[in-house]
Protein backbone atom coordinates (compact mmCIF):
# COMPACT_ATOMS: atom_id res chain seq x y z
CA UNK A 1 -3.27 20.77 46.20
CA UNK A 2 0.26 19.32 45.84
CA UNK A 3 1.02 16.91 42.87
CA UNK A 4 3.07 14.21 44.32
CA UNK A 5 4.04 12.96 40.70
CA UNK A 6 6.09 16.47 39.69
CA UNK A 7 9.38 16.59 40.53
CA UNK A 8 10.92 19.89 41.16
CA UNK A 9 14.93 20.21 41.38
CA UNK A 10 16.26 21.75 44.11
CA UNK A 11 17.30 25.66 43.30
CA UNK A 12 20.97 25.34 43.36
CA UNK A 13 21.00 22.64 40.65
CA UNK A 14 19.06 24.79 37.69
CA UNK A 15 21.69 27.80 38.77
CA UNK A 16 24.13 25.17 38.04
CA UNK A 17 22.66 24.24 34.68
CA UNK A 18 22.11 27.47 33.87
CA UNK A 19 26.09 28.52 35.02
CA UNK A 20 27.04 25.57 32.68
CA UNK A 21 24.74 26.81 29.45
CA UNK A 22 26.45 30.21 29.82
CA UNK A 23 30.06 28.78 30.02
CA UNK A 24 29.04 26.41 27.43
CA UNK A 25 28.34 29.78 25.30
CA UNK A 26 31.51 31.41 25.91
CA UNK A 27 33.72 28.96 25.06
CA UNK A 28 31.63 28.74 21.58
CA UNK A 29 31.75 32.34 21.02
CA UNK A 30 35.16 32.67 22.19
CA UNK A 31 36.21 30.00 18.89
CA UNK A 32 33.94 31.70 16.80
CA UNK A 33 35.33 33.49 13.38
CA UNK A 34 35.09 36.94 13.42
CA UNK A 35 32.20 38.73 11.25
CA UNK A 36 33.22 40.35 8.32
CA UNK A 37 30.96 42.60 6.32
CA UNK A 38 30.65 42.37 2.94
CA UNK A 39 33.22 45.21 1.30
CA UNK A 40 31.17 48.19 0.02
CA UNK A 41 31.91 50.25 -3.03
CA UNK A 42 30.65 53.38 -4.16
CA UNK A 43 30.03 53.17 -8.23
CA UNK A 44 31.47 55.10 -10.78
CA UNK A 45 32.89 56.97 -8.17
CA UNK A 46 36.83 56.05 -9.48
CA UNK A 47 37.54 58.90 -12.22
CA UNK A 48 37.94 62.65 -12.87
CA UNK A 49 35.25 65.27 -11.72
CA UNK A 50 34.94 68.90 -12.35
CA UNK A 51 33.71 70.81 -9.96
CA UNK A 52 31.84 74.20 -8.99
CA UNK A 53 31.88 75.78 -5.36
CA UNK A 54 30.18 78.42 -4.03
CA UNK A 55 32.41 79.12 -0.58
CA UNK A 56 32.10 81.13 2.35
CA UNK A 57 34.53 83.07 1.13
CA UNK A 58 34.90 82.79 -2.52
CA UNK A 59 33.82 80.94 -5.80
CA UNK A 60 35.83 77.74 -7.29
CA UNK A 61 36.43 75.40 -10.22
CA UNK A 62 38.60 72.80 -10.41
CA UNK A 63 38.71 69.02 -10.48
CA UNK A 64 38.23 65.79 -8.52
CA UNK A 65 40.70 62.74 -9.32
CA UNK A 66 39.60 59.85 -7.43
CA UNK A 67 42.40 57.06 -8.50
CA UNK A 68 42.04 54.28 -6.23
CA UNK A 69 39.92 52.06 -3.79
CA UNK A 70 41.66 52.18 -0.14
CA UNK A 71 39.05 49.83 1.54
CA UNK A 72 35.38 49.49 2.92
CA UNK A 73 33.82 52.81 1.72
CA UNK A 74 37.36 54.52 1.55
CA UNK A 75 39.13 55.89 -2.02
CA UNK A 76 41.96 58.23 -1.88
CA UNK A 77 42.47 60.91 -5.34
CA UNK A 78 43.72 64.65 -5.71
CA UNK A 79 41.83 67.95 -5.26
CA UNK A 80 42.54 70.79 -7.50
CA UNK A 81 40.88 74.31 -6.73
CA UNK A 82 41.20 77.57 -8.91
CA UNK A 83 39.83 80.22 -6.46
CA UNK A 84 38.28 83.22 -8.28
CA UNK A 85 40.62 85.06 -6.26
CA UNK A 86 43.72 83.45 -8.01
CA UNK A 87 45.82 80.89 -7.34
CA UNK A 88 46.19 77.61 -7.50
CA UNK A 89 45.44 75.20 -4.41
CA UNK A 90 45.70 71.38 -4.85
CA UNK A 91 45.29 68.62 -2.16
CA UNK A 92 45.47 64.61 -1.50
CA UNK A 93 41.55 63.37 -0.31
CA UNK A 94 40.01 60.97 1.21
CA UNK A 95 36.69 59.98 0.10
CA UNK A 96 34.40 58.05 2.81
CA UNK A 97 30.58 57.08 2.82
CA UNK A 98 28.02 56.49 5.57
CA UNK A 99 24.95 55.78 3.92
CA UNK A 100 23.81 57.95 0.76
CA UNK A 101 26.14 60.63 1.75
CA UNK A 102 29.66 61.21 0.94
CA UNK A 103 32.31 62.89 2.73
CA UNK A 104 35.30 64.38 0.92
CA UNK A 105 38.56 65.73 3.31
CA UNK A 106 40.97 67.17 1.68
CA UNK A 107 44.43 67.25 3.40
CA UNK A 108 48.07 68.50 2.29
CA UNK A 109 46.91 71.79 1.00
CA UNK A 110 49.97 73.18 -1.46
CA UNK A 111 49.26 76.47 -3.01
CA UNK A 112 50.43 78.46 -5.75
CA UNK A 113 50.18 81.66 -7.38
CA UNK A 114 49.11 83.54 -4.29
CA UNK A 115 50.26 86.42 -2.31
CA UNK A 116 48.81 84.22 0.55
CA UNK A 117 49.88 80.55 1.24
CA UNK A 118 48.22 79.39 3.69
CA UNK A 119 45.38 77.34 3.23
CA UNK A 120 43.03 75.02 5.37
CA UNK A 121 42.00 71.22 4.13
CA UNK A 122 38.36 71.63 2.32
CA UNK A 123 35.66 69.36 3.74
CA UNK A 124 32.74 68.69 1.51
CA UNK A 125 29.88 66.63 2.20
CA UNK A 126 27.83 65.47 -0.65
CA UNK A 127 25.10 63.06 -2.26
CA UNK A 128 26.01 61.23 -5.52
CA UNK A 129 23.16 60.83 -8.01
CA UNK A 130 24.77 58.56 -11.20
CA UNK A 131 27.31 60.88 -12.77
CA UNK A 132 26.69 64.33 -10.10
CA UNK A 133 27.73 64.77 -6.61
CA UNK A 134 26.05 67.90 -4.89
CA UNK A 135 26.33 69.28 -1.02
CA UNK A 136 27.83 71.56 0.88
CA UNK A 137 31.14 72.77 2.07
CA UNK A 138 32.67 73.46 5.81
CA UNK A 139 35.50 75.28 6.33
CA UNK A 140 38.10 74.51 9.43
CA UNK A 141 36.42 77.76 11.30
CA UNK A 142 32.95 75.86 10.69
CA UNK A 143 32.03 78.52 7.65
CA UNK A 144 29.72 76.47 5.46
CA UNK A 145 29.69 77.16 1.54
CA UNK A 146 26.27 76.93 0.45
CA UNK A 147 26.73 74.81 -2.92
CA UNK A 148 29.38 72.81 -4.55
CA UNK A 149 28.42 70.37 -7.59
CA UNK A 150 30.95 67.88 -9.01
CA UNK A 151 30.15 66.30 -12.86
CA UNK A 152 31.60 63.30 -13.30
CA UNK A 153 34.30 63.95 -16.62
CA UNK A 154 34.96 60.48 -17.91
């Protein structure tokens, strides 16, 4: 039974409405600022380090110098390694998060006092708890050290 009181548009005027709504939408999205997440910082992460690594292929000391915020979830600092081998290996890093973990890439690797120069970036992946960082290492030939543990110095 038919209600001769409702009205019901024809079909090609709600497309219409509906064509205007979503052009209507653009146009306000279009002038829309952009989002911008809130910067995120890692703390107490600026400052000096020691470290201990067991390798793949060796066993380390040295020190972490993180110096300076680069951006979201990015500081840049200095990576000095004394393999038990000998030597002396020292690279720039970049420091990155993604959730609780931290990933440290070392880059620019300049060695001294070895027979051997060459010498891959390090990779570390970690998990900072207050003043101690501890994870795991993985080499360019995807050779992962079981253990390295940084204590903050300062």
């Amino acid at each position: 039974m038919d209600n001769p009181q409702i009205c019901k548009p024809p079909l090609n005027a709600v497309l219409a409405a509906f064509a205007a709504l979503a052009m209507l939408l653009m146009s306000m999205a279009s002038h829309a600022a952009p989002v911008r997440l809130a910067q995120a910082t890692i703390p107490g992460l600026i400052g000096e380090w020691s470290l201990r690594w067991e390798g793949s292929q060796d066993n380390y000391t040295g020190t972490l110098t993180v110096v300076r915020r680069a951006g979201d979830n990015l500081y840049m600092g200095t990576l000095v390694l004394r393999p038990g081998k000998g030597g002396v290996v020292t690279q720039d890093v970049r420091v990155s998060s993604s959730g609780s973990e931290l990933r440290i890439e070392g880059s620019n690797p300049r060695v001294t006092g070895r027979s051997n120069s060459s010498w891959d970036p390090d990779r570390f992946f970690v998990v900072k708890e207050g003043t101690r960082m501890e994870g795991y290492s993985l080499d360019a030939a995807g050779r992962r050290g079981p253990r390295i543990v940084f204590t903050k110095l300062d």
